[in-house]
Protein backbone atom coordinates (compact mmCIF):
# COMPACT_ATOMS: atom_id res chain seq x y z
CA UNK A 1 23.24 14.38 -13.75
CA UNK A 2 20.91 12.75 -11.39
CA UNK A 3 17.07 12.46 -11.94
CA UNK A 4 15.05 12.72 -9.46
CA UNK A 5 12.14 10.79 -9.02
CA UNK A 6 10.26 12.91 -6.50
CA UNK A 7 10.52 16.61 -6.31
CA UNK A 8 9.60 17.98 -2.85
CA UNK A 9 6.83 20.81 -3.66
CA UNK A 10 6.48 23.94 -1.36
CA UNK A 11 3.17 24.60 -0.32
CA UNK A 12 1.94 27.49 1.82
CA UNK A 13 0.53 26.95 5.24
CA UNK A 14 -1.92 27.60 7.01
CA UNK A 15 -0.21 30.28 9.21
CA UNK A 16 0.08 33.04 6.30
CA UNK A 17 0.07 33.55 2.62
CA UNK A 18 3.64 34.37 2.43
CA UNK A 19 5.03 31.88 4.53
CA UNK A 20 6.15 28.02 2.32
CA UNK A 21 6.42 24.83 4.24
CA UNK A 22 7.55 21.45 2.98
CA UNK A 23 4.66 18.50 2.96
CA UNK A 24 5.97 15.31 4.47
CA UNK A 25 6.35 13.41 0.98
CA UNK A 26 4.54 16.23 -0.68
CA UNK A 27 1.01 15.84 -2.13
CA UNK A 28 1.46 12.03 -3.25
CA UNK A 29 1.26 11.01 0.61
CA UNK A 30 -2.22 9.36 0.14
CA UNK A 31 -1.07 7.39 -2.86
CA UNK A 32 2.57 6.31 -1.23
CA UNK A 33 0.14 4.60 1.85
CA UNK A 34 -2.42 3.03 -0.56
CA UNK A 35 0.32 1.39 -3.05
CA UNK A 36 1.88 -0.45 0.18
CA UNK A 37 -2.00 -1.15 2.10
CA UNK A 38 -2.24 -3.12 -1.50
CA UNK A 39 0.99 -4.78 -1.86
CA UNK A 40 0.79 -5.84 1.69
CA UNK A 41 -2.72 -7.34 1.09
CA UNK A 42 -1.90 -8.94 -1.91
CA UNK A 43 1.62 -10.57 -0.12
CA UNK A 44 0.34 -11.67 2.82
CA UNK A 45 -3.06 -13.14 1.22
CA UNK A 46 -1.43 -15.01 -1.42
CA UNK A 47 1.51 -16.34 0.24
CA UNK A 48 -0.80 -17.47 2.99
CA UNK A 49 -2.47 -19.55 -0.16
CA UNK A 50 0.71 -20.69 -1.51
CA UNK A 51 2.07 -22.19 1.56
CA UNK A 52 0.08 -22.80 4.25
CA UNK A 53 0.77 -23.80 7.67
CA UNK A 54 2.24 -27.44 8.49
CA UNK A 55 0.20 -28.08 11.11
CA UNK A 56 -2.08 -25.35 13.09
CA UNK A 57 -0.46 -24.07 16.91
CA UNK A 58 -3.74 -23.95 18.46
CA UNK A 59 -7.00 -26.13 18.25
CA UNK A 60 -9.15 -23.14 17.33
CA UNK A 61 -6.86 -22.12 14.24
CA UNK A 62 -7.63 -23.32 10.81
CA UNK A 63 -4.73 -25.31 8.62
CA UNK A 64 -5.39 -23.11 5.31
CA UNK A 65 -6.99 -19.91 4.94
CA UNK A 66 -10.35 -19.38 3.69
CA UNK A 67 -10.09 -19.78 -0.52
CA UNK A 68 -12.86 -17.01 -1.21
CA UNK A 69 -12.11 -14.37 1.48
CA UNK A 70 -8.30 -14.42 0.16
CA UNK A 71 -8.68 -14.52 -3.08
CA UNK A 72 -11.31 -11.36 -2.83
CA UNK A 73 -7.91 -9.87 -0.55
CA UNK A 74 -5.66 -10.33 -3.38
CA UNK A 75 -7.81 -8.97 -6.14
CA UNK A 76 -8.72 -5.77 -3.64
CA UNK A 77 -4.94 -5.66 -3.11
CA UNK A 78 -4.00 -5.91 -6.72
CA UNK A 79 -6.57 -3.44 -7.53
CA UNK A 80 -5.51 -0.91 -4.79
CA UNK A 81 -1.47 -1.37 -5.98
CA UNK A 82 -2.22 -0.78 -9.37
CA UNK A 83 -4.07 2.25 -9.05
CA UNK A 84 -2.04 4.11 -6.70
CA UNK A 85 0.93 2.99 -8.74
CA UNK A 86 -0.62 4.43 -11.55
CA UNK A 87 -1.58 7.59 -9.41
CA UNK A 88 2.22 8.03 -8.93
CA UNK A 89 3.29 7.56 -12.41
CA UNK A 90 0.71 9.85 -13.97
């Protein structure tokens, strides 16, 4: 038998009491669009640390990217991740 992961949860709407409508990825929504807002920031920040650009395309572009600002972007990342994560699990 197959487990499912995520059960889809019926919820009544706004248009009656007795009337049941499914949520678009049910309650956990918030937490689905916060675990990949984190992952994304702490990605793109660190890869842009761990290999930065060869040579810049424009004369107003800098070579690396800033140490402190991406290194606060990967922790907030991290931090984000890891709670919605554990959001979903628990």
């Amino acid at each position: 038998m197959v487990k499912q992961l995520h059960k889809v949860r019926q919820y009544e709407s706004l248009s009656g009491p007795g009337l049941k409508t499914n949520m678009f990825l049910g309650p956990d929504l918030i937490p689905f669009l916060m675990l990949a807002l984190g992952a994304a920031l702490f990605v793109g920040n660190g890869l842009a640390l761990l290999r930065p650009r060869d040579e810049p395309k424009a004369d107003d572009e800098l070579k690396r990217a800033p140490l402190g600002r991406s290194l606060v972007m990967v922790l907030v990342g991290l931090i984000a991740s890891v709670w919605a994560f554990a959001t979903l699990v628990g």
